[in-house]
PDB file of N, CA and C in Angstrom:
ATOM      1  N   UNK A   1       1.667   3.577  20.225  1.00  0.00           N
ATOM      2  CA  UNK A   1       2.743   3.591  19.250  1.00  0.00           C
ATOM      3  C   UNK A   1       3.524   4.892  19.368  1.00  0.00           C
ATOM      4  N   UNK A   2       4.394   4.596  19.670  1.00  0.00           N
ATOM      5  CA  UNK A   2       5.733   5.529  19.252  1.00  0.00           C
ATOM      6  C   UNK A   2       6.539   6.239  17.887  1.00  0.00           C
ATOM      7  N   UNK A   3       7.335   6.830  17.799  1.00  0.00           N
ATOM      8  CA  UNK A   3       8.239   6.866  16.607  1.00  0.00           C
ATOM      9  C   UNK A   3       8.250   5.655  15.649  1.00  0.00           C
ATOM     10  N   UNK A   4       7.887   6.177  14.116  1.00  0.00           N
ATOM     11  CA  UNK A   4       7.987   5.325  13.199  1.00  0.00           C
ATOM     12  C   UNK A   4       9.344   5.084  12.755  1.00  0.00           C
ATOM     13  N   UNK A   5      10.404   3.794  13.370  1.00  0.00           N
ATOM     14  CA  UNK A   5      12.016   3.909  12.951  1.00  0.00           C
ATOM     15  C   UNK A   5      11.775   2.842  11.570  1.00  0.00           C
ATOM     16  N   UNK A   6      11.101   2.089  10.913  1.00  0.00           N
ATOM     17  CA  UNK A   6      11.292   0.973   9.813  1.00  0.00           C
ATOM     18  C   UNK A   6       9.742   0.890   9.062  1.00  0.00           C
ATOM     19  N   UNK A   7       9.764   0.919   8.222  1.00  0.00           N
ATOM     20  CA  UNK A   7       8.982   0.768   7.308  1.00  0.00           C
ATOM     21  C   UNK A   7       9.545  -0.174   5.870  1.00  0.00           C
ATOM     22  N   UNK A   8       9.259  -1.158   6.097  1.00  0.00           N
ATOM     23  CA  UNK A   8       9.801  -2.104   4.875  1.00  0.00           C
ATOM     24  C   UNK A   8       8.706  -3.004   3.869  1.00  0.00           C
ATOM     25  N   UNK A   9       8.680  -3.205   2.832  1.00  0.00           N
ATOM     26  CA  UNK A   9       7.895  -4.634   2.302  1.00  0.00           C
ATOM     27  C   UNK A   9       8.878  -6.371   2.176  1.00  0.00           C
ATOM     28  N   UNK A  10       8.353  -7.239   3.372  1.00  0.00           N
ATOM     29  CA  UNK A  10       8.680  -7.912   3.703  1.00  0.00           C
ATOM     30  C   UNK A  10       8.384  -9.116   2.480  1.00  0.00           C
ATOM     31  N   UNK A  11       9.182  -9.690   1.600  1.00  0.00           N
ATOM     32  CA  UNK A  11       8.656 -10.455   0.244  1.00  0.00           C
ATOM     33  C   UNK A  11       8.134 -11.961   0.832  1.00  0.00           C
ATOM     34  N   UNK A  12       9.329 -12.118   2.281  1.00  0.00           N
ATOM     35  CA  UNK A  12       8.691 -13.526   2.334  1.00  0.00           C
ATOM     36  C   UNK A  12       7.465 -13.665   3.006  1.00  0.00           C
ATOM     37  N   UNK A  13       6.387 -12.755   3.296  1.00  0.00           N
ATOM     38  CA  UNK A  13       5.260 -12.835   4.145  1.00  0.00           C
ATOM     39  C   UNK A  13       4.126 -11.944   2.966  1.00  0.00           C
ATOM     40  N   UNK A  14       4.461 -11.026   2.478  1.00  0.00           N
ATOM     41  CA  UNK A  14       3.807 -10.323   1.323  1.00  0.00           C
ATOM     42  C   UNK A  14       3.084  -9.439   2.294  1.00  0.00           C
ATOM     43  N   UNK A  15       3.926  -8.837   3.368  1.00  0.00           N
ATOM     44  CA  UNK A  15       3.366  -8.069   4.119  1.00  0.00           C
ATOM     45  C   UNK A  15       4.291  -6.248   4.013  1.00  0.00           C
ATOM     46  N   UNK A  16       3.595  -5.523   4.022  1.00  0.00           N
ATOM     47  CA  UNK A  16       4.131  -4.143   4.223  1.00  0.00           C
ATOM     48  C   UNK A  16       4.714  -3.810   6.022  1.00  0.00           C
ATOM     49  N   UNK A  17       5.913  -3.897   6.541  1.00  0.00           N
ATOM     50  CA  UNK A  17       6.091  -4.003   8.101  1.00  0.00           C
ATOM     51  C   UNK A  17       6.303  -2.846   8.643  1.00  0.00           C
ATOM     52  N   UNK A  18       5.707  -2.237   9.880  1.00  0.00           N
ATOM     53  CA  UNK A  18       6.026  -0.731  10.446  1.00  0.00           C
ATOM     54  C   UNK A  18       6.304  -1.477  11.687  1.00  0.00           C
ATOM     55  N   UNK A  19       7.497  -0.581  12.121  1.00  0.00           N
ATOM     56  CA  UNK A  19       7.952  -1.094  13.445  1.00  0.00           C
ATOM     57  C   UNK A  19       8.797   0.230  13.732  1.00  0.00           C
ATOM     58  N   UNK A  20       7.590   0.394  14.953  1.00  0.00           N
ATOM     59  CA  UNK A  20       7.930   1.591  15.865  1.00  0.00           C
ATOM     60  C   UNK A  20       8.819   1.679  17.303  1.00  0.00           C
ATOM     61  N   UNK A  21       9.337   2.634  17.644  1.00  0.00           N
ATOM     62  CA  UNK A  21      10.316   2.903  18.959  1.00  0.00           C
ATOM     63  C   UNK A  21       9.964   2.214  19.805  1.00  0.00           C
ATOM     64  N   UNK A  22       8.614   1.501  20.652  1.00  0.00           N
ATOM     65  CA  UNK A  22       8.161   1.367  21.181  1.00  0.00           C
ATOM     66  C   UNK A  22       8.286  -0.069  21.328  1.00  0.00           C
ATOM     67  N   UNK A  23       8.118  -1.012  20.111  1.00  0.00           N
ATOM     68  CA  UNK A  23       8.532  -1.863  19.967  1.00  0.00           C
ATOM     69  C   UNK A  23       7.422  -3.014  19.145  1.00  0.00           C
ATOM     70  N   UNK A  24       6.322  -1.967  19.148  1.00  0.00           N
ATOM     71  CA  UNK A  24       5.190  -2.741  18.448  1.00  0.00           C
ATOM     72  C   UNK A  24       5.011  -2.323  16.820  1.00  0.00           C
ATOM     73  N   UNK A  25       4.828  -3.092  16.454  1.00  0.00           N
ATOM     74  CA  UNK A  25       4.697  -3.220  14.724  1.00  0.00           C
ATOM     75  C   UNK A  25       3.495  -3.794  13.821  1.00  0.00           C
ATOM     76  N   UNK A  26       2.643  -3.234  13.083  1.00  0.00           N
ATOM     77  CA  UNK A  26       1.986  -3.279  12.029  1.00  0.00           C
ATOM     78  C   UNK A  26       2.446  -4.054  11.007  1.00  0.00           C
ATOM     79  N   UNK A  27       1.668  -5.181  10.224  1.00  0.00           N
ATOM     80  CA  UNK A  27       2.228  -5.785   9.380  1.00  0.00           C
ATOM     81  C   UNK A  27       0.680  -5.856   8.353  1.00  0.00           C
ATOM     82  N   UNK A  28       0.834  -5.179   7.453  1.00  0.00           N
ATOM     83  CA  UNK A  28       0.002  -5.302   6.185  1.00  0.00           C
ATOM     84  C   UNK A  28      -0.253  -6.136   5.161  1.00  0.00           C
ATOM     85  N   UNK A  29      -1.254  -6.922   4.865  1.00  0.00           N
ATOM     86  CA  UNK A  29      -1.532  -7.684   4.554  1.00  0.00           C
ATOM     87  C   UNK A  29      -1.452  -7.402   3.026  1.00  0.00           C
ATOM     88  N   UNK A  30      -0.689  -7.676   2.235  1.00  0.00           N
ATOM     89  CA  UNK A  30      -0.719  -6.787   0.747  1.00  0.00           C
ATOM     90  C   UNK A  30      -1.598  -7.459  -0.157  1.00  0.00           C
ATOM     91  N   UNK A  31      -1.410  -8.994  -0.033  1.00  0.00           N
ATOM     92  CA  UNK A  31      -2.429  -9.550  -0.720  1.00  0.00           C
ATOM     93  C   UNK A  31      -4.057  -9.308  -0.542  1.00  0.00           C
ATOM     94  N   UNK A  32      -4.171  -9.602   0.481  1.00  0.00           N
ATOM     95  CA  UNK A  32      -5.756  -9.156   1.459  1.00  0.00           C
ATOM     96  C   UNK A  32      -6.171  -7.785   0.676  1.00  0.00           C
ATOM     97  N   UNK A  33      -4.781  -6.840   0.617  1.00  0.00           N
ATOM     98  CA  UNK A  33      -5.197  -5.322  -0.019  1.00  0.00           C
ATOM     99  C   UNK A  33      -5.836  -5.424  -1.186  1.00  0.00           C
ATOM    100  N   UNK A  34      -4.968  -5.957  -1.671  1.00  0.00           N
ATOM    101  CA  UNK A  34      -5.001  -6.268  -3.378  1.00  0.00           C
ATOM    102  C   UNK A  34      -7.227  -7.294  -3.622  1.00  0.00           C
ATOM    103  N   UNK A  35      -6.701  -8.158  -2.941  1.00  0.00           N
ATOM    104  CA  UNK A  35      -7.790  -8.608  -3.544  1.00  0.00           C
ATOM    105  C   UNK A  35      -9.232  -8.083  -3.230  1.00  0.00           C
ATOM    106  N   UNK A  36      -9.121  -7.160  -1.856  1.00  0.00           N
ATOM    107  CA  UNK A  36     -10.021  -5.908  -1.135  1.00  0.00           C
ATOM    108  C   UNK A  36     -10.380  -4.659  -2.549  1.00  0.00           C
ATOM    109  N   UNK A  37      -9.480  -4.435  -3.044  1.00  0.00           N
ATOM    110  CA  UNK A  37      -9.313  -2.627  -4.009  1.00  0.00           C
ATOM    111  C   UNK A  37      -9.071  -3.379  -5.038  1.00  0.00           C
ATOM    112  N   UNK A  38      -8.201  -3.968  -6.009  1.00  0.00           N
ATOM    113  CA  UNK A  38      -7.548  -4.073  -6.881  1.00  0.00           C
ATOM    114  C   UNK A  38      -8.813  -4.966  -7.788  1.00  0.00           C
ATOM    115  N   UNK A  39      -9.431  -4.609  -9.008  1.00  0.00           N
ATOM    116  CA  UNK A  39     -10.563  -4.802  -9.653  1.00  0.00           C
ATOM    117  C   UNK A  39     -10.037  -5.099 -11.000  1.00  0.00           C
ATOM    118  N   UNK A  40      -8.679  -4.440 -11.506  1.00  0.00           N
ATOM    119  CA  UNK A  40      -8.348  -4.527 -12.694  1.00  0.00           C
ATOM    120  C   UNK A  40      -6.975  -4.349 -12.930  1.00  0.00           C
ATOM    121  N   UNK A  41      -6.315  -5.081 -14.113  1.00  0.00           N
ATOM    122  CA  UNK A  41      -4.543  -4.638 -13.828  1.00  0.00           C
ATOM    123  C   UNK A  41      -3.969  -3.653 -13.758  1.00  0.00           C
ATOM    124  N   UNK A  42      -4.385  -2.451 -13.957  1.00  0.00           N
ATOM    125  CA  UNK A  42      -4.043  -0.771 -13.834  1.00  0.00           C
ATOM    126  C   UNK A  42      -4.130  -0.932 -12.460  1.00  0.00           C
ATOM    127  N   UNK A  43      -5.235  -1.518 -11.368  1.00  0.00           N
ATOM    128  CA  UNK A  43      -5.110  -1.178 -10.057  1.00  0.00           C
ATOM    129  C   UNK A  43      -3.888  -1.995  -9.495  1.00  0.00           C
ATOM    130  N   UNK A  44      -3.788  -3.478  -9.822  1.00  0.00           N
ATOM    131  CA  UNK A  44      -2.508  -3.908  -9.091  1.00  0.00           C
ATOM    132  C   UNK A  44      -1.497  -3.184  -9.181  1.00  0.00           C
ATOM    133  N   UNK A  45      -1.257  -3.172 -10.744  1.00  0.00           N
ATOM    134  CA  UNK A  45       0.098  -2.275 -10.942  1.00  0.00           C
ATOM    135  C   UNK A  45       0.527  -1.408  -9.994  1.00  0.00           C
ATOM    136  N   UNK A  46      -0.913  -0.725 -10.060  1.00  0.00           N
ATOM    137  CA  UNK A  46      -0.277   1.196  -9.000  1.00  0.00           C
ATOM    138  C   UNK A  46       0.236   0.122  -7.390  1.00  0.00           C
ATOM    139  N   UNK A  47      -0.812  -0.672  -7.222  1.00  0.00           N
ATOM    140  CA  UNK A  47      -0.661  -0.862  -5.585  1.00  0.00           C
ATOM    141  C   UNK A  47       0.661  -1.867  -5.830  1.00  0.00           C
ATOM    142  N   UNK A  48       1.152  -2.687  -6.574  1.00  0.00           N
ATOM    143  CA  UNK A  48       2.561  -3.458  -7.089  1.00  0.00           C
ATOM    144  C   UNK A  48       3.729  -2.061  -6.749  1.00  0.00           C
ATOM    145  N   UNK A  49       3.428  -0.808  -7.518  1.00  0.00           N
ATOM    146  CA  UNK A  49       4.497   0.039  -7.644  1.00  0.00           C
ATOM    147  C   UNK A  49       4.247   0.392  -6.263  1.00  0.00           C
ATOM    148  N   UNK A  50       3.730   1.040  -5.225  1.00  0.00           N
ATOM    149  CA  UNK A  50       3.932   1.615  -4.633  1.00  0.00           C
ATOM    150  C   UNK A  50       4.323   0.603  -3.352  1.00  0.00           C
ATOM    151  N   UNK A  51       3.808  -0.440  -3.158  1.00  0.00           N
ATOM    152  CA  UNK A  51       4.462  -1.457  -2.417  1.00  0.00           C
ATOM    153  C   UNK A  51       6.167  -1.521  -2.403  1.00  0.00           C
ATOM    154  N   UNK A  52       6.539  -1.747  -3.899  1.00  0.00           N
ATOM    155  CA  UNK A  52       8.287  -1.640  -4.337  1.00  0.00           C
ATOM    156  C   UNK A  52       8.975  -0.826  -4.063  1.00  0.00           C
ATOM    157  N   UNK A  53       8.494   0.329  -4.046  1.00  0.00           N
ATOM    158  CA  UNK A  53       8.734   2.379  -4.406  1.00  0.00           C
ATOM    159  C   UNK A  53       8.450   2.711  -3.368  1.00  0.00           C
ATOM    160  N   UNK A  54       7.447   2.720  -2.970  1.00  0.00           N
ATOM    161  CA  UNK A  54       7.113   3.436  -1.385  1.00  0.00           C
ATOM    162  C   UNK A  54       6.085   2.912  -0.449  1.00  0.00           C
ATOM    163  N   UNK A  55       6.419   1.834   0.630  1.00  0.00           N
ATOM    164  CA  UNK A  55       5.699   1.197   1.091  1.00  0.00           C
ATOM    165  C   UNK A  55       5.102   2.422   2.425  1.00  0.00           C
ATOM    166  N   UNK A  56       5.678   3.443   2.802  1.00  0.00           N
ATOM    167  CA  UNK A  56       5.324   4.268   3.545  1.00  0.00           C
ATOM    168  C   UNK A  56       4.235   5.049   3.074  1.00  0.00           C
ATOM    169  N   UNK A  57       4.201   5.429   1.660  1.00  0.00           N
ATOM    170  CA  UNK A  57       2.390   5.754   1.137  1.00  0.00           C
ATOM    171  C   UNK A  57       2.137   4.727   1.411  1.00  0.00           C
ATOM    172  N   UNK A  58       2.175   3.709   0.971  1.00  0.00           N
ATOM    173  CA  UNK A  58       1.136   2.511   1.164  1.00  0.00           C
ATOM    174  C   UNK A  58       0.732   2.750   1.964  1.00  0.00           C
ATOM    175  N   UNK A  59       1.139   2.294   2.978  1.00  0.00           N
ATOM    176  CA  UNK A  59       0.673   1.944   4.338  1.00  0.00           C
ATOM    177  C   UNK A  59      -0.058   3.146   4.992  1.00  0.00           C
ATOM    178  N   UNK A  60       0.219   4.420   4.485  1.00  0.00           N
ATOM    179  CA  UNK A  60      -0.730   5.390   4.293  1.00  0.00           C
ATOM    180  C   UNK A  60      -1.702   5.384   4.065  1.00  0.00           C
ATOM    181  N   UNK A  61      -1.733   4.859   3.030  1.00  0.00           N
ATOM    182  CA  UNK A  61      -3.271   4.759   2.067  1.00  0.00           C
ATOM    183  C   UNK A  61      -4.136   3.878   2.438  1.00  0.00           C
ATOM    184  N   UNK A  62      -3.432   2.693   2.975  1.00  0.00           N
ATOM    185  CA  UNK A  62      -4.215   1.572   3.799  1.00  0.00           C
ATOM    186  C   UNK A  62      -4.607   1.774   5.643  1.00  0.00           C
ATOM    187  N   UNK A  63      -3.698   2.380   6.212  1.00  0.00           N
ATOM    188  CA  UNK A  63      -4.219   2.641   7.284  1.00  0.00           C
ATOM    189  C   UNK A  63      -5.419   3.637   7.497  1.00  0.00           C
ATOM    190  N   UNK A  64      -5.228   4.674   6.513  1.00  0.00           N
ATOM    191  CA  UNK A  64      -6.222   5.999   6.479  1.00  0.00           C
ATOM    192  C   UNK A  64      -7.481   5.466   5.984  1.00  0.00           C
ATOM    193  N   UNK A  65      -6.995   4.573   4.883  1.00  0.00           N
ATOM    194  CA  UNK A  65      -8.561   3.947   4.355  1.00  0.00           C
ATOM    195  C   UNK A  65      -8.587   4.929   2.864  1.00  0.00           C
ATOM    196  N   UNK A  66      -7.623   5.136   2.200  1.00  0.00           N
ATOM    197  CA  UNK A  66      -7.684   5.928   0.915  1.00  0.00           C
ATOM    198  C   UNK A  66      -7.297   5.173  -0.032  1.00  0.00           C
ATOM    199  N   UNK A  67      -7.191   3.761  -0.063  1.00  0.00           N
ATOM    200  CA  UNK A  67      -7.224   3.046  -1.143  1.00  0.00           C
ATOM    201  C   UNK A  67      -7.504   3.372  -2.279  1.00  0.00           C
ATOM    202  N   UNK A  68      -9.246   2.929  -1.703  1.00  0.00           N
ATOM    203  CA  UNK A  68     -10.031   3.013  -3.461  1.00  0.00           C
ATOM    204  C   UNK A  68     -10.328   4.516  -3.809  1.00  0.00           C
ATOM    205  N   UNK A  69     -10.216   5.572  -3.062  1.00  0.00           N
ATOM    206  CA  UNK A  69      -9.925   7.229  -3.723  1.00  0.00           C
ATOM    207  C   UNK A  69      -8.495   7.345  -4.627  1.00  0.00           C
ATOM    208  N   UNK A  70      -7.886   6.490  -4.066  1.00  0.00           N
ATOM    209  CA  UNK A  70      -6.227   6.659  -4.811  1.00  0.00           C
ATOM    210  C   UNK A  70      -6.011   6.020  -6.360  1.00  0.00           C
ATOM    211  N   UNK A  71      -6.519   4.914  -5.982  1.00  0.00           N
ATOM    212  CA  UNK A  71      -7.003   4.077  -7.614  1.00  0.00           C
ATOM    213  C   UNK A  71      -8.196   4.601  -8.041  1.00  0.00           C
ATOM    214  N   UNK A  72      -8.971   4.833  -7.628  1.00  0.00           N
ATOM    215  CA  UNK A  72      -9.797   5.820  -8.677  1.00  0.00           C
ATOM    216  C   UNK A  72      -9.204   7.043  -9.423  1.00  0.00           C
ATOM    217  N   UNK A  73      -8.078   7.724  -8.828  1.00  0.00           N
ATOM    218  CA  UNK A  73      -7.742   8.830  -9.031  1.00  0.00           C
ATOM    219  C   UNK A  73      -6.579   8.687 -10.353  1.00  0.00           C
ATOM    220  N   UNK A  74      -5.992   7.935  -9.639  1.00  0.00           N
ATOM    221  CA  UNK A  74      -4.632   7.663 -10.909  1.00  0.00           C
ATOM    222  C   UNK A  74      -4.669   6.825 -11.730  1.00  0.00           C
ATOM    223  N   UNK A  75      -5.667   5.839 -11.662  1.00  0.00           N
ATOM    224  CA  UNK A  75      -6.228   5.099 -12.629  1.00  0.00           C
ATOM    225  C   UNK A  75      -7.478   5.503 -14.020  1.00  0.00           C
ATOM    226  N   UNK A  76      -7.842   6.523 -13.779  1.00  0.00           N
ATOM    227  CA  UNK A  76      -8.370   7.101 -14.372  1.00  0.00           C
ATOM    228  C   UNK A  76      -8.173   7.129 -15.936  1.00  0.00           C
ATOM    229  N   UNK A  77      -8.848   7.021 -17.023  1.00  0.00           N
ATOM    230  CA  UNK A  77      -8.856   6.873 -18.413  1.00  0.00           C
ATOM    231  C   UNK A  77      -8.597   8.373 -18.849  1.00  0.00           C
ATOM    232  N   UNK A  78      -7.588   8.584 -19.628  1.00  0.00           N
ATOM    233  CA  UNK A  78      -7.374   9.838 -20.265  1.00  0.00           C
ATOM    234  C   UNK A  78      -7.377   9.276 -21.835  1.00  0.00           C
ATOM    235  N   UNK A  79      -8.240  10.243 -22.785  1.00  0.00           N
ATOM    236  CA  UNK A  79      -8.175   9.528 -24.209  1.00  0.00           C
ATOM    237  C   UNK A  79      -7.448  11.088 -24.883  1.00  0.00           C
ATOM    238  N   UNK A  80      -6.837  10.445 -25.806  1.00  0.00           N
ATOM    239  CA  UNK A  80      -6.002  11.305 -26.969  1.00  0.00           C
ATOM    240  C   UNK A  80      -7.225  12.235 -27.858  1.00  0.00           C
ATOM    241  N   UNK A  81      -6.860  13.352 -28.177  1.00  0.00           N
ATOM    242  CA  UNK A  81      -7.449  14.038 -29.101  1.00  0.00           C
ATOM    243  C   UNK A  81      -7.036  13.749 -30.447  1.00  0.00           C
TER     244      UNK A  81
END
């Protein structure tokens, strides 16, 4: 793989798409993600927003394998004093 030129979320496949200089491309399975990490609606949400917002973390988080550190992290319960 080459230069990363496209990074998109593709709606009609429900895939996250990287397509590099080279000419080969990654296509992420978002559902597969979701039903892999996503345990509760706080987790879809985050992985919903960042799919919409920034599919380039995503695909970060899923290629590296930092999923479930990421939803553990920002999902996290904060209670009021």
């Amino acid at each position: 793989m080459n230069k990363l030129i496209k990074c998109e979320y593709n709606m009609d496949t429900a895939c996250v798409e990287l397509c590099y200089s080279d000419g080969s491309m990654i296509a992420i399975d978002c559902l597969a993600v979701e039903n892999e990490y996503a345990c509760c609606l706080s987790h879809i949400t985050e992985l919903d927003y960042l799919i919409y917002n920034d599919p380039l973390a995503y695909a970060d988080l899923v290629l590296t394998g930092d999923v479930e550190e990421y939803l553990r992290t920002v999902t996290q319960k904060t209670y009021l004093d």
